[in-house]
C-alpha atoms as a PDB file:
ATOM      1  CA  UNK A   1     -74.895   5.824  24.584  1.00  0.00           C
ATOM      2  CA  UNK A   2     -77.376   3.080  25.398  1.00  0.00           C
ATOM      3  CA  UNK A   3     -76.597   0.926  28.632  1.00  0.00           C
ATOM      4  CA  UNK A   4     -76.345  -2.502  26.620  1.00  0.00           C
ATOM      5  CA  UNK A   5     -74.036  -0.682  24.305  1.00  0.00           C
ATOM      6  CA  UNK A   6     -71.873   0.573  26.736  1.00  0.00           C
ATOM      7  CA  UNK A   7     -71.777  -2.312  28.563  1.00  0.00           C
ATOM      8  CA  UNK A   8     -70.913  -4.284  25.546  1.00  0.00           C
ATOM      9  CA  UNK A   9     -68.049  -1.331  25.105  1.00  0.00           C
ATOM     10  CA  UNK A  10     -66.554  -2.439  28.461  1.00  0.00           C
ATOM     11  CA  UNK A  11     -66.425  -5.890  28.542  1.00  0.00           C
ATOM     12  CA  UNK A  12     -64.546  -5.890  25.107  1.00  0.00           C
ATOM     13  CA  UNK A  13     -62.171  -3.283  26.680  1.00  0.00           C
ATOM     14  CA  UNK A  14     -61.657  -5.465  29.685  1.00  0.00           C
ATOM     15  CA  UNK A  15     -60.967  -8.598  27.893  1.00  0.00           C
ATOM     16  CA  UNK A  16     -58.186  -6.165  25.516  1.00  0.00           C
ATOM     17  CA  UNK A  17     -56.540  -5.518  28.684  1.00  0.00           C
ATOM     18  CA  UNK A  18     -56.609  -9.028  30.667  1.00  0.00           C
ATOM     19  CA  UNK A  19     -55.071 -10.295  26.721  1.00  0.00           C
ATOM     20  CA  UNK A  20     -52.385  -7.748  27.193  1.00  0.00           C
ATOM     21  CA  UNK A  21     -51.500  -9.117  30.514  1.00  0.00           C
ATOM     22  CA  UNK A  22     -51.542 -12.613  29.639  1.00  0.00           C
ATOM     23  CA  UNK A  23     -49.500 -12.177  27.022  1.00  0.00           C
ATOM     24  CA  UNK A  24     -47.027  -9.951  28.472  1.00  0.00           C
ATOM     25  CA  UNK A  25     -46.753 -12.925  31.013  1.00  0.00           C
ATOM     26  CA  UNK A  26     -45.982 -15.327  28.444  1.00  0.00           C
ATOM     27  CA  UNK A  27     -43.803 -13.583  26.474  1.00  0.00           C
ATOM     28  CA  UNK A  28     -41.650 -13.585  30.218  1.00  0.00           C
ATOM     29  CA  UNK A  29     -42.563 -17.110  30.853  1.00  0.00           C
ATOM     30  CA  UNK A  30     -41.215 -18.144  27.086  1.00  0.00           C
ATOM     31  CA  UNK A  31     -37.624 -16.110  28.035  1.00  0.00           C
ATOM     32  CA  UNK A  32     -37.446 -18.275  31.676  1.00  0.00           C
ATOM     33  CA  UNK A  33     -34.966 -21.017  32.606  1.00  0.00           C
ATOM     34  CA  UNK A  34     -37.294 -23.851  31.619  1.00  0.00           C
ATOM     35  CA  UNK A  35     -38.209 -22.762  28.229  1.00  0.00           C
ATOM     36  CA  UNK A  36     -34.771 -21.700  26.608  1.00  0.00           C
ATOM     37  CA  UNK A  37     -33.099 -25.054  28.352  1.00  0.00           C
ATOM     38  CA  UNK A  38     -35.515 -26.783  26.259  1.00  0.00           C
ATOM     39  CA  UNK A  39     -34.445 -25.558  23.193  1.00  0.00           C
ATOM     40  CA  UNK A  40     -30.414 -24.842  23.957  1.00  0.00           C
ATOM     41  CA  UNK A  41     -29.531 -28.148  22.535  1.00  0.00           C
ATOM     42  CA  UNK A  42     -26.711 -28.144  19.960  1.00  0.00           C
ATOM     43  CA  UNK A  43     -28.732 -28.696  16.808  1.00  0.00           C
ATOM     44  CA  UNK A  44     -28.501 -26.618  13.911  1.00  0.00           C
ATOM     45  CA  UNK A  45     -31.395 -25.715  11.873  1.00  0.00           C
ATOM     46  CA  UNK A  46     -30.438 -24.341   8.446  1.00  0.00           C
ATOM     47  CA  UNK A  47     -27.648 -23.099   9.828  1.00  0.00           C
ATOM     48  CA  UNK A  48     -28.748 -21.814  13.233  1.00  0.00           C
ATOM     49  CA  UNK A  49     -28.628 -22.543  16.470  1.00  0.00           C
ATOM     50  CA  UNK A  50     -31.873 -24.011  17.781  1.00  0.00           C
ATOM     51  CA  UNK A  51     -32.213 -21.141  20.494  1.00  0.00           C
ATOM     52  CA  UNK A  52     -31.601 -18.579  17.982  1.00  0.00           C
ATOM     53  CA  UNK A  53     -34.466 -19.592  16.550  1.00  0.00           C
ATOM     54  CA  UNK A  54     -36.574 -19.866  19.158  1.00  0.00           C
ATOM     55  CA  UNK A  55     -35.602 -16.161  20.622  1.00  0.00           C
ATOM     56  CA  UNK A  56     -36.497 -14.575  16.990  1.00  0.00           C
ATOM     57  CA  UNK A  57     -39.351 -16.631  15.983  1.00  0.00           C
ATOM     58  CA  UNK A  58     -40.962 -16.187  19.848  1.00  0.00           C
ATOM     59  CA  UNK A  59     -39.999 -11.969  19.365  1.00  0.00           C
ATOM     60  CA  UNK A  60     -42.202 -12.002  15.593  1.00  0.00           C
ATOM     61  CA  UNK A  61     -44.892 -13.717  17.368  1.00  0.00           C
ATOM     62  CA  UNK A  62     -45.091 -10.762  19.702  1.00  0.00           C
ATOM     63  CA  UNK A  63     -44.237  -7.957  17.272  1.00  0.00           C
ATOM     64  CA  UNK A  64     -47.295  -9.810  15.184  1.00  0.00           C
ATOM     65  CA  UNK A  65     -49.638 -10.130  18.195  1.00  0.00           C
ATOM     66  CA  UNK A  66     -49.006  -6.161  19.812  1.00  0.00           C
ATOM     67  CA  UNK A  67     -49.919  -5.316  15.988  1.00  0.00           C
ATOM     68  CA  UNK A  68     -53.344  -7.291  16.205  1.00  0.00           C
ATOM     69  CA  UNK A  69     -53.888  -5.607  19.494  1.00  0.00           C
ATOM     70  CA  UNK A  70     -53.814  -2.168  17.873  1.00  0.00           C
ATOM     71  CA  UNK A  71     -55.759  -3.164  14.735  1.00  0.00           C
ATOM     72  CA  UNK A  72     -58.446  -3.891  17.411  1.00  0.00           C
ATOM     73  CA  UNK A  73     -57.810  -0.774  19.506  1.00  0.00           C
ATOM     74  CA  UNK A  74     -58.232   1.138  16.005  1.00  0.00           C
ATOM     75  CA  UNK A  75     -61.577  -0.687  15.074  1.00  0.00           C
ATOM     76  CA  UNK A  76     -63.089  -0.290  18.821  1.00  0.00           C
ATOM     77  CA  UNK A  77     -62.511   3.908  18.817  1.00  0.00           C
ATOM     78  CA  UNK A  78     -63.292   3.873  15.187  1.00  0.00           C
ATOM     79  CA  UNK A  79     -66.647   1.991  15.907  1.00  0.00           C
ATOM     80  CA  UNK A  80     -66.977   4.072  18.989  1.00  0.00           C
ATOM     81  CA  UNK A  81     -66.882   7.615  17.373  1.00  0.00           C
ATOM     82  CA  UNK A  82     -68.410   6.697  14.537  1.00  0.00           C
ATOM     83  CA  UNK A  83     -70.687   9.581  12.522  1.00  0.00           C
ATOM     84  CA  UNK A  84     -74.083   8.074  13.540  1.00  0.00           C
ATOM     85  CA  UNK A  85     -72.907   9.034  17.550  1.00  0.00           C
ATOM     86  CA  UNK A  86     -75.479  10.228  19.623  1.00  0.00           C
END
């Protein structure tokens, strides 16, 4: 592996991992005190409650974001041990 390559290879791997973090913390900071008293109001939105929606909607954003992250956990081995590897 050639040194720019590989040090290409870890910085992308680095930033994948500081993303994981940061949204792991946001994903706790969107199920805090301040957050769900924001949206605990009694208001009905086609026939849910407000925080219902909020709690499901914030829980697809995450099932759609971990699903990006291993897309581009896929592409980075897959580009990694590709058949032109020397």
């Amino acid at each position: 592996m050639k040194p720019g390559k590989l040090n290409h290879t870890f910085m992308n791997r680095l930033s994948l991992k500081e993303s994981w973090v940061i949204f792991f913390i946001l994903g706790l900071i969107m199920l805090d005190y301040p957050f769900l008293s924001i949206f605990d109001k009694p208001i009905m939105l086609l026939g849910f409650p407000l925080t219902s929606i909020y709690i499901f909607a914030g829980w697809g954003i995450s099932i759609l974001v971990i699903y990006l992250f291993t897309i581009s956990i896929k592409h980075e081995k897959h580009s990694d041990n590709g058949p032109n590897k020397r």
